[in-house]
C-alpha atoms as a PDB file:
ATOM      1  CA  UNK A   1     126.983 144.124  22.791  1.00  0.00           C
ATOM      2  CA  UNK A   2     129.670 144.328  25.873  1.00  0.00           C
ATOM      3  CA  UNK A   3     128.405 147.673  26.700  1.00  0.00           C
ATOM      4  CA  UNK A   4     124.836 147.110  25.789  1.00  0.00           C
ATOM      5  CA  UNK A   5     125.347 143.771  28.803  1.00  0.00           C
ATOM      6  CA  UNK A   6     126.927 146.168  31.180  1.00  0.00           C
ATOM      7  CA  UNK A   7     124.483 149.134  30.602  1.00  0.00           C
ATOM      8  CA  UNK A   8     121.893 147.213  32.129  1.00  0.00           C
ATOM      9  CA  UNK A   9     119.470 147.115  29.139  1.00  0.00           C
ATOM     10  CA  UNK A  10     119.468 143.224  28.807  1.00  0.00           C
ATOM     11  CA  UNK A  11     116.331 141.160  29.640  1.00  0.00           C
ATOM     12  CA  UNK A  12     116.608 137.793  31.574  1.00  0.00           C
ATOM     13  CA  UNK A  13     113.998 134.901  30.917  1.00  0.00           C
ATOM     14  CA  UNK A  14     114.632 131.758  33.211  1.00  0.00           C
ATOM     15  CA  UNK A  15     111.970 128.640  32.402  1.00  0.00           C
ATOM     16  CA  UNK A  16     111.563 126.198  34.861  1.00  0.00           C
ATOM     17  CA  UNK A  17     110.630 122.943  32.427  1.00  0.00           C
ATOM     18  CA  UNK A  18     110.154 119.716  33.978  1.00  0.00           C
ATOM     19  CA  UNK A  19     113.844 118.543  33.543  1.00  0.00           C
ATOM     20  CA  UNK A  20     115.861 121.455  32.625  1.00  0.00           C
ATOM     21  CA  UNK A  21     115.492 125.275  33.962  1.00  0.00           C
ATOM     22  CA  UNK A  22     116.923 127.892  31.408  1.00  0.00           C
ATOM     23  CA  UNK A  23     118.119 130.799  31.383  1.00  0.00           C
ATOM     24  CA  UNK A  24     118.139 133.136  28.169  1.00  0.00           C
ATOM     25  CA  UNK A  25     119.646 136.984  28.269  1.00  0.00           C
ATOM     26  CA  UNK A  26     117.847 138.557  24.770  1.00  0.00           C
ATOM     27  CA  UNK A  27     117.823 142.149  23.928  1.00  0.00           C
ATOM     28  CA  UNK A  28     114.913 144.057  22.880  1.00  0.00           C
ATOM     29  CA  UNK A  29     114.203 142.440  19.826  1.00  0.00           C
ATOM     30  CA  UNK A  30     114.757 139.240  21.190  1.00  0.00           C
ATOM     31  CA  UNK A  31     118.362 138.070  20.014  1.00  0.00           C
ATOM     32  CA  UNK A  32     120.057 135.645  22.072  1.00  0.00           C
ATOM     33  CA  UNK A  33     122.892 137.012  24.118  1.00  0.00           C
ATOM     34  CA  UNK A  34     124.181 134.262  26.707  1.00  0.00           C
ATOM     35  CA  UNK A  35     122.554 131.186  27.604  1.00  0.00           C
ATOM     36  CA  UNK A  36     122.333 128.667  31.126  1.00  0.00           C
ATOM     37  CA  UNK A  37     121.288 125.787  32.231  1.00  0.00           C
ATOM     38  CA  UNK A  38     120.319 124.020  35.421  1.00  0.00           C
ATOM     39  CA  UNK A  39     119.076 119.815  34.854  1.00  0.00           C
ATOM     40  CA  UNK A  40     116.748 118.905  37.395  1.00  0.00           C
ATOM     41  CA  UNK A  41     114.279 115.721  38.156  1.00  0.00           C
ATOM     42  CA  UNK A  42     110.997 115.509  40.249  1.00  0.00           C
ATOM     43  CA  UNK A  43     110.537 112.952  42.466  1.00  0.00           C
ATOM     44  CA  UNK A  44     107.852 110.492  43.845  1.00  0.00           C
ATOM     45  CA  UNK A  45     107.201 111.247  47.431  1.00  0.00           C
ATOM     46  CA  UNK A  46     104.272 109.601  49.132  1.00  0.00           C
ATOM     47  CA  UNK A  47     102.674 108.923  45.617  1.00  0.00           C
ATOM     48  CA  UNK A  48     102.613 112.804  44.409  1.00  0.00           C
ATOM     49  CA  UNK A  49     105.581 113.961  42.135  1.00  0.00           C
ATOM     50  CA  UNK A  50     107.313 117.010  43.429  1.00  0.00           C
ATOM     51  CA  UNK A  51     110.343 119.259  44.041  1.00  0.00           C
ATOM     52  CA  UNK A  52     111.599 120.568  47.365  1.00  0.00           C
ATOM     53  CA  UNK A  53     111.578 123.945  48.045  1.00  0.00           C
ATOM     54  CA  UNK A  54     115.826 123.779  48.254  1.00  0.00           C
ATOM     55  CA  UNK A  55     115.862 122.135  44.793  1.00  0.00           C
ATOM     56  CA  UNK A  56     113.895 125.269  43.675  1.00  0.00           C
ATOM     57  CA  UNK A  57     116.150 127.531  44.814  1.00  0.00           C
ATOM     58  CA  UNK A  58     118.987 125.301  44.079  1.00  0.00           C
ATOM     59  CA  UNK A  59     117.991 125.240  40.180  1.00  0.00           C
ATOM     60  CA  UNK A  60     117.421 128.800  40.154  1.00  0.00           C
ATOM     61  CA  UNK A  61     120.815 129.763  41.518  1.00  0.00           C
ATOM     62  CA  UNK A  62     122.248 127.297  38.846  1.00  0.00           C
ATOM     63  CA  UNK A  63     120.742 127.979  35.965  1.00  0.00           C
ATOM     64  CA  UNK A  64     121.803 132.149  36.700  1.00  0.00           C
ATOM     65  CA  UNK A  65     125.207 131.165  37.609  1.00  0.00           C
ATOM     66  CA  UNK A  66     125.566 128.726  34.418  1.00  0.00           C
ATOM     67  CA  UNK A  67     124.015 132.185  32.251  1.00  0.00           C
ATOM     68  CA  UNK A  68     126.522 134.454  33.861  1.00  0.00           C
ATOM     69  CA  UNK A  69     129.002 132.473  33.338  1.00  0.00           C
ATOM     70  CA  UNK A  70     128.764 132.134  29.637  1.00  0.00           C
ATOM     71  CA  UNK A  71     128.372 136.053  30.010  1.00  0.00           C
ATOM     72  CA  UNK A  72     131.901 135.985  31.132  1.00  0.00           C
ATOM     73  CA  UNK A  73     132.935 133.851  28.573  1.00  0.00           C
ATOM     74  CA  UNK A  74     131.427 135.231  25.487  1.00  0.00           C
ATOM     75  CA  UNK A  75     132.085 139.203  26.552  1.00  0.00           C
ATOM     76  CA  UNK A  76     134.620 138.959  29.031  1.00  0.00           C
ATOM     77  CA  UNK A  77     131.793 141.302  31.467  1.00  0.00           C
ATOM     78  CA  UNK A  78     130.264 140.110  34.954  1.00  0.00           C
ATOM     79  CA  UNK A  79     126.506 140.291  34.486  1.00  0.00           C
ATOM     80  CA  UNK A  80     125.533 142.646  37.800  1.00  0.00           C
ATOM     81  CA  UNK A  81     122.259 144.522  36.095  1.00  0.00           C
ATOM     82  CA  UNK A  82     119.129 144.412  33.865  1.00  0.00           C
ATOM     83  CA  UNK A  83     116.508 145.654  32.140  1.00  0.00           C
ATOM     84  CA  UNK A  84     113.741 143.256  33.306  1.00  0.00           C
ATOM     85  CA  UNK A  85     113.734 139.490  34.175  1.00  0.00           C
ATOM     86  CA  UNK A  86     110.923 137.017  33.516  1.00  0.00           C
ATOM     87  CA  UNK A  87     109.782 134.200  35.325  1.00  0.00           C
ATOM     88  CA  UNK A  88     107.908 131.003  33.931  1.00  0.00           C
ATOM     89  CA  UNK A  89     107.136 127.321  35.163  1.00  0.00           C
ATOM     90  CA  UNK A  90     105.540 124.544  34.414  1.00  0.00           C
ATOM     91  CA  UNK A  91     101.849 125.866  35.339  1.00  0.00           C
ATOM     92  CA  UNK A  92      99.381 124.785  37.187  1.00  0.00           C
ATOM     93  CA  UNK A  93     100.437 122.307  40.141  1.00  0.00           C
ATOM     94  CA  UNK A  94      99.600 122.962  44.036  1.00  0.00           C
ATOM     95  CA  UNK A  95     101.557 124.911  46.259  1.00  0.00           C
ATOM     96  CA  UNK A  96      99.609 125.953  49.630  1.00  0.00           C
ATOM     97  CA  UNK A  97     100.970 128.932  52.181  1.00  0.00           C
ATOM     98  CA  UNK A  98      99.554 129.506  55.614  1.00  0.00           C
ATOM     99  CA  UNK A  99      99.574 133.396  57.063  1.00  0.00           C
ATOM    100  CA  UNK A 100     103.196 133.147  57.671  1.00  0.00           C
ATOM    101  CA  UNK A 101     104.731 131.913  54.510  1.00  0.00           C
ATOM    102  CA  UNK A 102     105.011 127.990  55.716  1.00  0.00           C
ATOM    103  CA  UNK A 103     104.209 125.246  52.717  1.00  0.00           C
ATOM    104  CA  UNK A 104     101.462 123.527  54.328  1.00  0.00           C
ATOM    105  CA  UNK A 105     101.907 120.672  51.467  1.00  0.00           C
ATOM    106  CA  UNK A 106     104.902 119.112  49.428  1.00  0.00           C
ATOM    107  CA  UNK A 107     104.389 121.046  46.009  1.00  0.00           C
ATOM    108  CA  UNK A 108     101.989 118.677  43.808  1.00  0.00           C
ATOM    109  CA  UNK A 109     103.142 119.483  40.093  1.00  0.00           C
ATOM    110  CA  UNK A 110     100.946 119.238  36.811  1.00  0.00           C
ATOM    111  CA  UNK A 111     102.490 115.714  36.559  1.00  0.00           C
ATOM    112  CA  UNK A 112     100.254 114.108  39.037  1.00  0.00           C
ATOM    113  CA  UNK A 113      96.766 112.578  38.098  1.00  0.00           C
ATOM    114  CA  UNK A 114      95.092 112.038  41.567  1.00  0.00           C
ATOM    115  CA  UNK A 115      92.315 114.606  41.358  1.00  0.00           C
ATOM    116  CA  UNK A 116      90.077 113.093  38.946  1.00  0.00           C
ATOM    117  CA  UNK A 117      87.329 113.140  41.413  1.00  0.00           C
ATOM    118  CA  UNK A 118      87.618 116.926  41.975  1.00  0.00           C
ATOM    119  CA  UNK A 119      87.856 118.010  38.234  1.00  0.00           C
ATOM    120  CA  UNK A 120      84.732 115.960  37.230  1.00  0.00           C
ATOM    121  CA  UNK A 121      82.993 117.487  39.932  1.00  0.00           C
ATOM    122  CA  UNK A 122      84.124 121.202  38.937  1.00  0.00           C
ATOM    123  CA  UNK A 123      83.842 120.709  35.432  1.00  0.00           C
ATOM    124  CA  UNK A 124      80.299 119.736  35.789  1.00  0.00           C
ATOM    125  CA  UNK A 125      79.825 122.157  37.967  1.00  0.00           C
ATOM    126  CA  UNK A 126      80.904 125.205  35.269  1.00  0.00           C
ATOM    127  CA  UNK A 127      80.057 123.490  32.360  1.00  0.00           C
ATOM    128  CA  UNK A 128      83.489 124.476  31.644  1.00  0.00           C
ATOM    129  CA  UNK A 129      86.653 121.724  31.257  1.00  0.00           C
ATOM    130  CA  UNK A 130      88.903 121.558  34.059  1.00  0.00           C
ATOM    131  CA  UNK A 131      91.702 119.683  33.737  1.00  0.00           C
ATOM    132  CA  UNK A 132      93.150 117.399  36.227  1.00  0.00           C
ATOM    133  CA  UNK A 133      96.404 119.298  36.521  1.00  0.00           C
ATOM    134  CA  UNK A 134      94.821 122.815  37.097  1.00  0.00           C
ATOM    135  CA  UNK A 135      95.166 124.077  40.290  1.00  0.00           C
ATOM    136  CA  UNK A 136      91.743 124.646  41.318  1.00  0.00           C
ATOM    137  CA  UNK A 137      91.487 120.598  40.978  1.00  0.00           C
ATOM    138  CA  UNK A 138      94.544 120.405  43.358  1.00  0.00           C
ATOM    139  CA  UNK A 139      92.676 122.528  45.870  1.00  0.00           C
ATOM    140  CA  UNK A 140      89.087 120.650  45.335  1.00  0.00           C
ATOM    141  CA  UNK A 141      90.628 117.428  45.677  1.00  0.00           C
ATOM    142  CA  UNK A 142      92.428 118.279  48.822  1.00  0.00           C
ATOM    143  CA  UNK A 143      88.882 118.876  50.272  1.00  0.00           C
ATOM    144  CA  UNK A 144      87.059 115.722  49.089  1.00  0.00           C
ATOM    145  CA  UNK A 145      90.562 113.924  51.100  1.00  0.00           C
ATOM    146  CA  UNK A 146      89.726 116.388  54.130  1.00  0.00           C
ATOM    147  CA  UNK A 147      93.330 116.781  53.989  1.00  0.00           C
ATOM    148  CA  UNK A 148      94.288 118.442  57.394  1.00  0.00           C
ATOM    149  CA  UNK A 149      96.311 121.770  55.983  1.00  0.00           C
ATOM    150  CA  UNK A 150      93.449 123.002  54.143  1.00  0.00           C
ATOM    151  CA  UNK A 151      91.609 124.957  56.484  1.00  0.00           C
ATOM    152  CA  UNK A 152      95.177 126.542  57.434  1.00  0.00           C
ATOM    153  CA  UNK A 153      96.115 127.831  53.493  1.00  0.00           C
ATOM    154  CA  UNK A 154      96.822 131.582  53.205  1.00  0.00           C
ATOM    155  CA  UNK A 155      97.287 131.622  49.645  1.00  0.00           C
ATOM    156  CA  UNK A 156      97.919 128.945  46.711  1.00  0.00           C
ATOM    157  CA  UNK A 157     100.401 129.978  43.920  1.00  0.00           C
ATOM    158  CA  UNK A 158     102.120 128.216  40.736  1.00  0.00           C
ATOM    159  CA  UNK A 159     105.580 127.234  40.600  1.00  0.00           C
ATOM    160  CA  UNK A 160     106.341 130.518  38.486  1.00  0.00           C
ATOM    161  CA  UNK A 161     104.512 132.649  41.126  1.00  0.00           C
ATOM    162  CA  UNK A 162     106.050 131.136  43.774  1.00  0.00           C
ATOM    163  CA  UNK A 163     109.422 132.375  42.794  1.00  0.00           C
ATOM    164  CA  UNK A 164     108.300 135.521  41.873  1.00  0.00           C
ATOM    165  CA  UNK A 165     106.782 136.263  45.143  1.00  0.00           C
ATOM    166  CA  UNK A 166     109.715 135.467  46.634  1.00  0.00           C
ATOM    167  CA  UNK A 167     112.113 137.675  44.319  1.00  0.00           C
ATOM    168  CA  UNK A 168     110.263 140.415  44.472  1.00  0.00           C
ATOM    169  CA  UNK A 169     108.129 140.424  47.408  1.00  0.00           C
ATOM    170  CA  UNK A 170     104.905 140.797  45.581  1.00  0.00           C
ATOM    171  CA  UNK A 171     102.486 138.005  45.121  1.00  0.00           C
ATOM    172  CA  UNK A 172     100.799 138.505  41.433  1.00  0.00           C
ATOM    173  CA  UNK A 173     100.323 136.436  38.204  1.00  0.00           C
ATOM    174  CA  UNK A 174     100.484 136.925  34.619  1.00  0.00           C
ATOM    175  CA  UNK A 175      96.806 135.884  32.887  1.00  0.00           C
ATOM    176  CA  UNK A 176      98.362 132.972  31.012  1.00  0.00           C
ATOM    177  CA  UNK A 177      99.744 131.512  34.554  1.00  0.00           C
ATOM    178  CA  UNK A 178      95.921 132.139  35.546  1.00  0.00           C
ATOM    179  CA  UNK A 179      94.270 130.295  33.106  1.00  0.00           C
ATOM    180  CA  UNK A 180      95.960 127.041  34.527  1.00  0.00           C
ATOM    181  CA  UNK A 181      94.745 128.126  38.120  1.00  0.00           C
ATOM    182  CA  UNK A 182      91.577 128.683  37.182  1.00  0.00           C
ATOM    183  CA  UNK A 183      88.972 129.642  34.969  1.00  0.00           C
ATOM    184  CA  UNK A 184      89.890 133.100  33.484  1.00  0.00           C
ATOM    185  CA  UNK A 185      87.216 135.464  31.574  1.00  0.00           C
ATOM    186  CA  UNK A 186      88.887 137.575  28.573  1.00  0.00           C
ATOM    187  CA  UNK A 187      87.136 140.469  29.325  1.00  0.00           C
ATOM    188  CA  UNK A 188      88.394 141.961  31.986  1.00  0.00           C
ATOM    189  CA  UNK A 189      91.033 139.447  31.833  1.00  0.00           C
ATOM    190  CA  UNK A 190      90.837 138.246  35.270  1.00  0.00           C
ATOM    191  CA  UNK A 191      89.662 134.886  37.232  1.00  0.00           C
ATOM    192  CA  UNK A 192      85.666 133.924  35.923  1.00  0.00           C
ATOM    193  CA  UNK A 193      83.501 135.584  38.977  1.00  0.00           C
ATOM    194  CA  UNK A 194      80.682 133.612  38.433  1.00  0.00           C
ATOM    195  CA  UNK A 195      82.439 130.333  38.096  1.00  0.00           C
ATOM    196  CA  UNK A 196      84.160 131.771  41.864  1.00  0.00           C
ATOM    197  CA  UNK A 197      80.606 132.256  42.873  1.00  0.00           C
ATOM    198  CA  UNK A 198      79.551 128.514  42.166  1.00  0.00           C
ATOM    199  CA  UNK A 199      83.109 127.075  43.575  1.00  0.00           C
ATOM    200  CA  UNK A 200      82.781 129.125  46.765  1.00  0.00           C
ATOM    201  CA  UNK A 201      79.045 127.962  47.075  1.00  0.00           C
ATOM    202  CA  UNK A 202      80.211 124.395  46.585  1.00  0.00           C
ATOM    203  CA  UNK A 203      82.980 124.868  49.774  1.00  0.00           C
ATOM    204  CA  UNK A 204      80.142 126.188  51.754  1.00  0.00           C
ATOM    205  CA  UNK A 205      78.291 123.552  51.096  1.00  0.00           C
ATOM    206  CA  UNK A 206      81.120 120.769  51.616  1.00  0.00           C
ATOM    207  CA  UNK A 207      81.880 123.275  54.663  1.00  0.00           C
ATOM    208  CA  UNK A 208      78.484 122.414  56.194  1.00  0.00           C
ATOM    209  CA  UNK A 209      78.221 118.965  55.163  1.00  0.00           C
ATOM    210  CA  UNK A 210      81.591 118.199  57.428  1.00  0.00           C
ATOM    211  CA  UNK A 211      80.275 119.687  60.140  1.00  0.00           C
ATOM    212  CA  UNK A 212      77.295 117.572  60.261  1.00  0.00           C
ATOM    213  CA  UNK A 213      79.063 114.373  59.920  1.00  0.00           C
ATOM    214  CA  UNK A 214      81.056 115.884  63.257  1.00  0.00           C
ATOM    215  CA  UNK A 215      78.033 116.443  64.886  1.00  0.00           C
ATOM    216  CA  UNK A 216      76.430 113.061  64.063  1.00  0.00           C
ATOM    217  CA  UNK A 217      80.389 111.201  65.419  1.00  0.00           C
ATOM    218  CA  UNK A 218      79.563 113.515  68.638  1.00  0.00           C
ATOM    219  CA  UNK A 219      76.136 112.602  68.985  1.00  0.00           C
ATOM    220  CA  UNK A 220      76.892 108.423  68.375  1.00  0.00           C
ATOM    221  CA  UNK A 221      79.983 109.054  70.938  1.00  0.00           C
ATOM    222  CA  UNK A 222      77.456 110.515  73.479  1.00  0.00           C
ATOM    223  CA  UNK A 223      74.826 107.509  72.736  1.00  0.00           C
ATOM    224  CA  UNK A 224      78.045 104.849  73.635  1.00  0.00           C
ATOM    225  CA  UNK A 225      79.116 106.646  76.782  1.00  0.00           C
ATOM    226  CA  UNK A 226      75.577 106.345  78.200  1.00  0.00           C
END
């Protein structure tokens, strides 16, 4: 197994749970070959649960270290290469990204219950069950709050795209990640186009119905001055 390690045909799996991220080295048929750990707690920050951005990294640098470090100690071997590595999280939650990269939002994970508003509008909407912890209901409810970053977000990922994007450059999603973004359809296995339809129908109209009530504060603000 020493050689098979330091061949580079291993395959890493690191799961970031809600209190512990591990990290399991297999082989192709899926026997265990090292283990590591990293324990970890969300916190309550302005009444939404989250983890910093440095505890992310943080956790991922200590669960590897803790895996290759029971490398060492089971095969005597550094762990330097691999055959593929595999990211998962907790799925769903909120994470927003301007144009440049910048978090627009501390990261809202599935824990928090504050978008009940949102998902019984959506799920109405599709005649489809969104949960409150989907990310779609994030995103919704941020609207209904007019929260002030929304107009500003680039692109919204998962915990377990987030890190991917950011180890390999390239911002994509398995289809089970998906399903806890947003609706998915299984036949051509990607995000529900006419649910997307509806939901960008619904912005437009929450779009327009903004920028009336800033008309009608400009208007009354006019009416005072004179």
């Amino acid at each position: 197994m020493k050689n098979y390690i330091e061949s580079g045909k291993a395959i890493l799996g690191i799961e970031f749970g809600s209190t512990r991220i591990k990290a399991v080295l297999i082989n192709d048929e899926g026997d265990v070959l090292a283990v590591g750990g990293y324990d970890w707690e969300n916190s309550l920050v302005n009444g939404i649960w989250t983890y910093g951005l440095d505890e992310i990294y943080a956790g991922l640098k200590g669960a590897y270290a803790s895996l290759k470090k029971d490398v060492k100690e089971r095969y005597g071997i550094t762990l330097k290469n691999l055959k593929a590595l595999g990211i998962s999280g907790m799925m769903h939650g909120y994470l927003p990204f301007d144009g440049e990269g910048k978090l627009l939002a501390n990261f809202r994970t599935w824990r928090n219950t504050t978008t009940a508003e949102a998902a019984g509008i959506l799920s109405k909407l599709f005649s489809f069950n969104i949960p409150q912890r989907w990310s779609i209901a994030h995103l919704y409810q941020a609207v209904l709050n007019g929260e002030e970053h929304v107009p500003r977000i680039y692109r919204l990922c998962t915990l377990a795209a987030y890190i991917h994007w950011k180890l390999t450059g390239k911002f994509v999603v398995g289809v089970g990640e998906a399903s806890g973004i947003f609706p998915v359809d299984e036949t051509p296995m990607d995000y529900n186009a006419e649910m997307a339809a509806q939901r960008d129908s619904l912005a437009q109209e929450k779009k327009i119905e903004k920028e009336k009530e800033k008309a009608e504060k400009k208007k009354k603000k006019l009416e005072v001055k004179k």
